[in-house]
PDB file of N, CA and C in Angstrom:
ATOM      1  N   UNK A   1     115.655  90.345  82.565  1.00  0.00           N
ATOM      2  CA  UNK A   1     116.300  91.359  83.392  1.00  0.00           C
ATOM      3  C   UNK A   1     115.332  91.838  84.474  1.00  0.00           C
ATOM      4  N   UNK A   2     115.488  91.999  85.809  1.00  0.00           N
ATOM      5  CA  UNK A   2     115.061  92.192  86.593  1.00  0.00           C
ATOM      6  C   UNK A   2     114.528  93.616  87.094  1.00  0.00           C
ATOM      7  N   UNK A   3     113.677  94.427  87.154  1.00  0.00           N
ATOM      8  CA  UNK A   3     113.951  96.159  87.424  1.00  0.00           C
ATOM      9  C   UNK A   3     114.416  95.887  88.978  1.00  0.00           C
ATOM     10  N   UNK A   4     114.782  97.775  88.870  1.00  0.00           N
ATOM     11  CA  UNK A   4     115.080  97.653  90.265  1.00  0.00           C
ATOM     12  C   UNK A   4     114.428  98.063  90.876  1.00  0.00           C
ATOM     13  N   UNK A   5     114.163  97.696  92.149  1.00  0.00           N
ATOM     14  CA  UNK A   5     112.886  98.364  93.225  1.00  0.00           C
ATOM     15  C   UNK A   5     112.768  99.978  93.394  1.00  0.00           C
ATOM     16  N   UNK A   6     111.914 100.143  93.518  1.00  0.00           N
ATOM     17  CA  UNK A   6     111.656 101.635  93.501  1.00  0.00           C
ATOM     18  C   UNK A   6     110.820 101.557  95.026  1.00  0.00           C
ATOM     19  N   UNK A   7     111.699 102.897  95.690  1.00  0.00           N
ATOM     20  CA  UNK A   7     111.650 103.085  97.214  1.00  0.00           C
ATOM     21  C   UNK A   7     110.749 104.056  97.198  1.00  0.00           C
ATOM     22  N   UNK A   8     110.764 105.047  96.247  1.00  0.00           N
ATOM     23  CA  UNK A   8     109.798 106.478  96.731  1.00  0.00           C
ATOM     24  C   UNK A   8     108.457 106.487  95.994  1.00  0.00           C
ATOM     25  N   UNK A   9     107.684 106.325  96.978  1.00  0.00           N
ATOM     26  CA  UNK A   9     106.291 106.584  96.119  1.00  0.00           C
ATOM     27  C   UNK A   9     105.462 107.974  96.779  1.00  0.00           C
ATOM     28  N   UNK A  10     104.414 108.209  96.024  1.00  0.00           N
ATOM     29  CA  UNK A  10     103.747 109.329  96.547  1.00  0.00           C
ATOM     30  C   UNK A  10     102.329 109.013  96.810  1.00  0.00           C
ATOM     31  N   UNK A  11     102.046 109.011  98.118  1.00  0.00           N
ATOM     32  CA  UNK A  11     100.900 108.788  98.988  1.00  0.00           C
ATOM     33  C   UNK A  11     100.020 109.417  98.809  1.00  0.00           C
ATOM     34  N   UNK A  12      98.629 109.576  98.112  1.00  0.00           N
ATOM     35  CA  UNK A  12      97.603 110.616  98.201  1.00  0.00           C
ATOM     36  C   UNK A  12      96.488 110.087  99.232  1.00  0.00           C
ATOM     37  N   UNK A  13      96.089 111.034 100.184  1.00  0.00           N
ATOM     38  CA  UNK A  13      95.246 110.654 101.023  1.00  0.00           C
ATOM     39  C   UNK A  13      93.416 110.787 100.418  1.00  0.00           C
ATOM     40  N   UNK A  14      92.860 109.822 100.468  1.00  0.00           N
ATOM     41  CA  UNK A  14      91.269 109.887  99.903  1.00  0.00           C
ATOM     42  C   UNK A  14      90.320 110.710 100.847  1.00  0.00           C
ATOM     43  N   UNK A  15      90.980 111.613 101.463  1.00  0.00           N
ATOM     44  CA  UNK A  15      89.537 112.233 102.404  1.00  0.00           C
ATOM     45  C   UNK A  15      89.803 114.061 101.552  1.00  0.00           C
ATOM     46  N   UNK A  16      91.486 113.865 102.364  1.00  0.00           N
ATOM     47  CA  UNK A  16      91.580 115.522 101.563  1.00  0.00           C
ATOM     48  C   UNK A  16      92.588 115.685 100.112  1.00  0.00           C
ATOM     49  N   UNK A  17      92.897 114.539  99.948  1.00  0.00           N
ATOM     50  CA  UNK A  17      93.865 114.136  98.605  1.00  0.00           C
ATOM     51  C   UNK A  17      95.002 115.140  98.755  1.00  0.00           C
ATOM     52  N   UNK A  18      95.934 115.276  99.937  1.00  0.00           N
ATOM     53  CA  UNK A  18      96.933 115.864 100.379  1.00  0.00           C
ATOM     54  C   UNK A  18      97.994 114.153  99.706  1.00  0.00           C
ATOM     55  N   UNK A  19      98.891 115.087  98.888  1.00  0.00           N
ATOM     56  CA  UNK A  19      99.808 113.855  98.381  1.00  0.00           C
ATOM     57  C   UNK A  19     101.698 114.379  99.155  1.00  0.00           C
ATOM     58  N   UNK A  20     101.969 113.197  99.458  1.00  0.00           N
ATOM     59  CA  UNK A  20     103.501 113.635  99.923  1.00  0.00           C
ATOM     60  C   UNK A  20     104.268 112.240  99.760  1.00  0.00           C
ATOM     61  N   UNK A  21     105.463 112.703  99.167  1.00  0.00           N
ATOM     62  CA  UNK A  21     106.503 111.802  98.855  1.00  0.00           C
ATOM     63  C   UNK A  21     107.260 110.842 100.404  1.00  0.00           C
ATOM     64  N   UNK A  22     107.170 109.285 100.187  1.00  0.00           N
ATOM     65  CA  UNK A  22     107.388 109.348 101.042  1.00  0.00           C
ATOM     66  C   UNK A  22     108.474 107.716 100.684  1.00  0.00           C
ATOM     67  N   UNK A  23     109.473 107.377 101.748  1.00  0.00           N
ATOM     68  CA  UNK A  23     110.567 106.028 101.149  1.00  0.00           C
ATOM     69  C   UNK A  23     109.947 105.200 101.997  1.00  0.00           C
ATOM     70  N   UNK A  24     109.546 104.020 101.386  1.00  0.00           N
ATOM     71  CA  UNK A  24     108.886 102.562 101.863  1.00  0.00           C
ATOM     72  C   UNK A  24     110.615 101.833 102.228  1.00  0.00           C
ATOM     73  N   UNK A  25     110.203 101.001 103.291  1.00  0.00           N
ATOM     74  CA  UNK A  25     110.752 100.390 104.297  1.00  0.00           C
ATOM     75  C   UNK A  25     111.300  99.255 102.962  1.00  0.00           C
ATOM     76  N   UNK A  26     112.362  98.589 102.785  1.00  0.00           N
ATOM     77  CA  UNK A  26     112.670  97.545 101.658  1.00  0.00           C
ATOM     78  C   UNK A  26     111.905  96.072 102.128  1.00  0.00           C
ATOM     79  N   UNK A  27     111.770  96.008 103.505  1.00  0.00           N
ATOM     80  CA  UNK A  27     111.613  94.582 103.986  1.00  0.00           C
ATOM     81  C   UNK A  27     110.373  94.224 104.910  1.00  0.00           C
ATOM     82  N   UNK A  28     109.015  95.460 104.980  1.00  0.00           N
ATOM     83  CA  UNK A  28     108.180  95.585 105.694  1.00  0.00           C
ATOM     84  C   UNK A  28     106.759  95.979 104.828  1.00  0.00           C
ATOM     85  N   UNK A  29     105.779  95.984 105.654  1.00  0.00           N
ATOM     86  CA  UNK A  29     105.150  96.594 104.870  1.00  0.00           C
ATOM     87  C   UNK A  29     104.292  97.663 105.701  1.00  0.00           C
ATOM     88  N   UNK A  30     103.709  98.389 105.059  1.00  0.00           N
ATOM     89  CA  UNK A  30     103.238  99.688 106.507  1.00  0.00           C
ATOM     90  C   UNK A  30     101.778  99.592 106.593  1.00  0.00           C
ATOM     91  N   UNK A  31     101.518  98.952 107.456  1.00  0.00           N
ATOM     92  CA  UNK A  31      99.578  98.717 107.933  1.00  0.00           C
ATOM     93  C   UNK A  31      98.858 100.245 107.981  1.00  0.00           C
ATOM     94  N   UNK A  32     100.209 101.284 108.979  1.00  0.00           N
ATOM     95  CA  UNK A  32      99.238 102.759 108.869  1.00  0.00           C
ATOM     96  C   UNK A  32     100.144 103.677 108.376  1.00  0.00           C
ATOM     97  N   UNK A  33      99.198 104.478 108.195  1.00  0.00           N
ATOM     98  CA  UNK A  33      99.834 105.652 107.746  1.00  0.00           C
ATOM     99  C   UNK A  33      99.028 107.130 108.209  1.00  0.00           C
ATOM    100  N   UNK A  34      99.078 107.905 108.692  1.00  0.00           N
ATOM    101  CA  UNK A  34      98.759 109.162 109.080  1.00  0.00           C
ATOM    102  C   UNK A  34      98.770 110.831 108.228  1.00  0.00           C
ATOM    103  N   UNK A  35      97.668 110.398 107.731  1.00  0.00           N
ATOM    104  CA  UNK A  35      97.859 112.115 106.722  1.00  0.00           C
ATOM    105  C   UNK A  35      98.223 113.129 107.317  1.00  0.00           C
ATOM    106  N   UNK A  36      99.380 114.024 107.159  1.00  0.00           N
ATOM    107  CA  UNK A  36      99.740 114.840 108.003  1.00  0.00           C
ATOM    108  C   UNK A  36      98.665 115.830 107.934  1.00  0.00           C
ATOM    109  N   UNK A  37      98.462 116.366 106.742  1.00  0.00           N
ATOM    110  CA  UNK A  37      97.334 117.881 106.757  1.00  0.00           C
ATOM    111  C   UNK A  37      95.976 117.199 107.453  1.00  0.00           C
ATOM    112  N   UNK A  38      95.124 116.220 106.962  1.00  0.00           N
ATOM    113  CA  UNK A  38      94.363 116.111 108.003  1.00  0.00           C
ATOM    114  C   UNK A  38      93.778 115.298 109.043  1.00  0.00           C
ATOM    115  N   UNK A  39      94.869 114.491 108.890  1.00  0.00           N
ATOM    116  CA  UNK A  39      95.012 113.648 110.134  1.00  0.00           C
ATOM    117  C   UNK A  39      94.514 112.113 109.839  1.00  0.00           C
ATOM    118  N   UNK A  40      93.596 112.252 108.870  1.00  0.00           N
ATOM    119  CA  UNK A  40      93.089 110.652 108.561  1.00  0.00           C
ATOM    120  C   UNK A  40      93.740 109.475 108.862  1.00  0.00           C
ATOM    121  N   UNK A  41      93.943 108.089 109.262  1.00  0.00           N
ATOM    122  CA  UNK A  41      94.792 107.295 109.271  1.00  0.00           C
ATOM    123  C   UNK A  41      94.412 106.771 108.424  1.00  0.00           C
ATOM    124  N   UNK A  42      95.228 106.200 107.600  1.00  0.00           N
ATOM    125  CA  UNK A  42      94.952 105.562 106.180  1.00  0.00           C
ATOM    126  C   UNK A  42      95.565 103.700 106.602  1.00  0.00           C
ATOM    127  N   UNK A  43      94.800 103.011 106.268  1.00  0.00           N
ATOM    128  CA  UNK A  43      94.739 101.854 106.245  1.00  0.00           C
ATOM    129  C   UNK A  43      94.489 100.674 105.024  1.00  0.00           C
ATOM    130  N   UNK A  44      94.989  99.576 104.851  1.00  0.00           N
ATOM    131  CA  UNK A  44      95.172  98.977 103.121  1.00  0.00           C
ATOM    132  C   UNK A  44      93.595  99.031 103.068  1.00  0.00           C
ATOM    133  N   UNK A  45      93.589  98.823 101.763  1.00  0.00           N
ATOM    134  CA  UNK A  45      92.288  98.443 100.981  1.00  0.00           C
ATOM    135  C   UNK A  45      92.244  97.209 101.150  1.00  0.00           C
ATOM    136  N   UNK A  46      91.240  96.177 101.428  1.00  0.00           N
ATOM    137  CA  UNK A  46      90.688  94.467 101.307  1.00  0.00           C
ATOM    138  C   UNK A  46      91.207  94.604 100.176  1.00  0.00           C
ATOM    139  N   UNK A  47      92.258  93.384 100.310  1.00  0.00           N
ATOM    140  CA  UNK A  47      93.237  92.777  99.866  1.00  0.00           C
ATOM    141  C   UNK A  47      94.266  93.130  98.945  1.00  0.00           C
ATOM    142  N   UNK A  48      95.042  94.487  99.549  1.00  0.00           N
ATOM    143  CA  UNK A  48      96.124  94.876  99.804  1.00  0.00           C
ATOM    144  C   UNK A  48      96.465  94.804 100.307  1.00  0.00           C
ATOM    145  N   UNK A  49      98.342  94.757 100.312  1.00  0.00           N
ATOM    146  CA  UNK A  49      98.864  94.074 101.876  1.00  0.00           C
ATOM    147  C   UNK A  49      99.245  95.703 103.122  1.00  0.00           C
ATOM    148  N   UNK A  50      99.655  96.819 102.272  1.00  0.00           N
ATOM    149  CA  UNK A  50      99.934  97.719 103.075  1.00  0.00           C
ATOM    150  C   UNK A  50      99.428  99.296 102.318  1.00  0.00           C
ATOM    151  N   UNK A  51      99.713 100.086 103.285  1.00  0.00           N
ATOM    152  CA  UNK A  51      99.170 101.386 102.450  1.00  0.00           C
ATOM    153  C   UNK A  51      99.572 101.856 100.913  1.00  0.00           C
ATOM    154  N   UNK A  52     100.872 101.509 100.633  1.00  0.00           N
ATOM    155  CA  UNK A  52     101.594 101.966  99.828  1.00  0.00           C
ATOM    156  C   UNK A  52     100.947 101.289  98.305  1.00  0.00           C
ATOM    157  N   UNK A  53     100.889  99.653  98.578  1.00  0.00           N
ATOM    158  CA  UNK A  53      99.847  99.484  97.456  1.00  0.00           C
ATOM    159  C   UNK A  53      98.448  99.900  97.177  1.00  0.00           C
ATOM    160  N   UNK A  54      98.099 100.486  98.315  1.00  0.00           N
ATOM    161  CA  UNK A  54      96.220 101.151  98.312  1.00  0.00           C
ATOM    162  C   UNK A  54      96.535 102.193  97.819  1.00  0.00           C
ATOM    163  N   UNK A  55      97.562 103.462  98.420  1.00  0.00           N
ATOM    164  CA  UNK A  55      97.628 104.556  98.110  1.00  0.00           C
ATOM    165  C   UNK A  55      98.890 105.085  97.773  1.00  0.00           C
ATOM    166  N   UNK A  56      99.753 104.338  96.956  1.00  0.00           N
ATOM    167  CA  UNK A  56     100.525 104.980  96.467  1.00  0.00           C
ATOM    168  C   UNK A  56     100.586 104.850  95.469  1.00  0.00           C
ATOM    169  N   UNK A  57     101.818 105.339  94.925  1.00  0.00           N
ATOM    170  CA  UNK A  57     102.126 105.367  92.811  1.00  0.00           C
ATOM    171  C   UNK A  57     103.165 104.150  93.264  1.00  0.00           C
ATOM    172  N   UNK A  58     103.713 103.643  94.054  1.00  0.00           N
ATOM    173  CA  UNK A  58     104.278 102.504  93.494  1.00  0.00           C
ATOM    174  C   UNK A  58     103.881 101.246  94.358  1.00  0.00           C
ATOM    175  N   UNK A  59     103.756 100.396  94.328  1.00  0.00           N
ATOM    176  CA  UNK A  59     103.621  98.981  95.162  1.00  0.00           C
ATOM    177  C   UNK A  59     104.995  98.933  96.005  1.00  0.00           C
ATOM    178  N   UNK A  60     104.886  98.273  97.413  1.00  0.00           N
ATOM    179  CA  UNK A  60     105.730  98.544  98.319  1.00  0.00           C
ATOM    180  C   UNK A  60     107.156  97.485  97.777  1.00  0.00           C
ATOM    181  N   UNK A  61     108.365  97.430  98.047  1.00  0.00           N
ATOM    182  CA  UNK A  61     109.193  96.542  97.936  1.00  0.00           C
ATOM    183  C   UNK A  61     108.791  95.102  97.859  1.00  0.00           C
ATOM    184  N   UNK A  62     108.210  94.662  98.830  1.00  0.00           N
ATOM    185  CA  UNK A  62     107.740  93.198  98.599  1.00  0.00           C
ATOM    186  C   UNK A  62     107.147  92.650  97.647  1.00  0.00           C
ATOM    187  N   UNK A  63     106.084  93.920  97.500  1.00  0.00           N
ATOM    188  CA  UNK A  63     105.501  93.334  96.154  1.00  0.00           C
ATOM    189  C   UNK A  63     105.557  93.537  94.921  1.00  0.00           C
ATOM    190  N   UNK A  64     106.960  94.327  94.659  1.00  0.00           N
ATOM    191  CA  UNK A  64     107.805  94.701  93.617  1.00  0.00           C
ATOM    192  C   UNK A  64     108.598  93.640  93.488  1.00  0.00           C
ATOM    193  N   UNK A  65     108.864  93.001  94.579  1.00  0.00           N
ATOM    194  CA  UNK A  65     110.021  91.614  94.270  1.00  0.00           C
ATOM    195  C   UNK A  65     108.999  90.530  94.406  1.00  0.00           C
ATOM    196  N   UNK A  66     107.533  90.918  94.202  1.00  0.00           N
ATOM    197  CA  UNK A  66     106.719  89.162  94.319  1.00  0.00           C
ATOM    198  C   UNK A  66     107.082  88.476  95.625  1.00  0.00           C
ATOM    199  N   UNK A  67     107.444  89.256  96.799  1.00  0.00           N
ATOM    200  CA  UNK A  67     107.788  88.090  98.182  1.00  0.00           C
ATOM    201  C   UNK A  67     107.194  88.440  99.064  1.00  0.00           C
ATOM    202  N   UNK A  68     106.208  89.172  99.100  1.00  0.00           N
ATOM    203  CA  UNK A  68     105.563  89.521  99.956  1.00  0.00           C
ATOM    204  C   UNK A  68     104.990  88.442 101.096  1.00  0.00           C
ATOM    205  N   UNK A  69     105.765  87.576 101.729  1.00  0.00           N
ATOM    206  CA  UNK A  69     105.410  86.735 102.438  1.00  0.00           C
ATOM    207  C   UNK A  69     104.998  87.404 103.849  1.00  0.00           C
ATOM    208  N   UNK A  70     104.009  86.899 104.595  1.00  0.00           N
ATOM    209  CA  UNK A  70     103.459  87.590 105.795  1.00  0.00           C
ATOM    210  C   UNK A  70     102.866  88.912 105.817  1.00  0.00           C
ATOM    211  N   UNK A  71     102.812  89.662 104.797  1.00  0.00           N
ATOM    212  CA  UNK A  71     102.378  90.944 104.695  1.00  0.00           C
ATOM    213  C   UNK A  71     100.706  91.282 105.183  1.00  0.00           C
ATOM    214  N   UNK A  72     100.240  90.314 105.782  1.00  0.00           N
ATOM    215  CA  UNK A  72      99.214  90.959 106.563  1.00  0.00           C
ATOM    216  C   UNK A  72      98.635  91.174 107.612  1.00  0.00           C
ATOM    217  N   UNK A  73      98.355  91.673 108.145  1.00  0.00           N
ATOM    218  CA  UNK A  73      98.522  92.222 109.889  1.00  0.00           C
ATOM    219  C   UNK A  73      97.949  90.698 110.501  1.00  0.00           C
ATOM    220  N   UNK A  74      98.227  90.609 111.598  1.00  0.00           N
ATOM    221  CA  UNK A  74      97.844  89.156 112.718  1.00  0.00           C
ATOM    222  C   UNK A  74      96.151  89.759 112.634  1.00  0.00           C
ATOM    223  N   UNK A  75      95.613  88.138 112.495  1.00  0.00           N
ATOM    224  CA  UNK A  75      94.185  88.301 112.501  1.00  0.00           C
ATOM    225  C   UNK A  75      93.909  89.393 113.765  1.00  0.00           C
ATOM    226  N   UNK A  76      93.161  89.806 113.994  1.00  0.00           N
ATOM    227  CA  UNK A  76      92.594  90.409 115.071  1.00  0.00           C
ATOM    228  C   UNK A  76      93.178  92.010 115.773  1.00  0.00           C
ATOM    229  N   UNK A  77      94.146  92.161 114.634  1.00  0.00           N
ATOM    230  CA  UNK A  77      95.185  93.222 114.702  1.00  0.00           C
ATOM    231  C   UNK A  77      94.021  94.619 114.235  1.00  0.00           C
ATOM    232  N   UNK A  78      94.758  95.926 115.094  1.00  0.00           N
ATOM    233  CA  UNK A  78      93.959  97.253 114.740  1.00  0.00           C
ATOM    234  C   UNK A  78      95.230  97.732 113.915  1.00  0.00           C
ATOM    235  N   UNK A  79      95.861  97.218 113.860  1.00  0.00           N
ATOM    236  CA  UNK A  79      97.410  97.375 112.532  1.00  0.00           C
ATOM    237  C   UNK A  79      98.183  98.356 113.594  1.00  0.00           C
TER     238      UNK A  79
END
């Protein structure tokens, strides 16, 4: 049996650990992300594909369904 994807995860930022609920895209993956309280841009961890697996409670859609095909920014990309 298959689970079903889970859309909402909660983002904690590593500078001021400001956490906020937030819905991942089903078919993308998100290179940035912007802490609202203090502004940090949060970017994956080496070899994660997007923020949501660095810093969230759940792994993004893609890699909840194992398809994460293309999920990493074009070489030479500032994301």
């Amino acid at each position: 049996m298959v689970s079903a994807v889970k859309l909402q995860s909660i983002i904690t930022c590593p500078k001021c650990a400001h956490a906020k609920e937030e819905t991942m895209p089903l078919d993308a993956c998100l290179w940035r992300y912007e802490c609202e309280h203090c502004h940090m841009v949060l970017r994956p961890k080496a070899g994660d594909c997007c923020v949501f697996c660095s810093y969230g409670t759940e792994r993004c859609p893609p890699m909840q369904q194992e398809s994460c095909l293309g999920c990493s920014p074009p070489a030479g990309s500032l994301y």
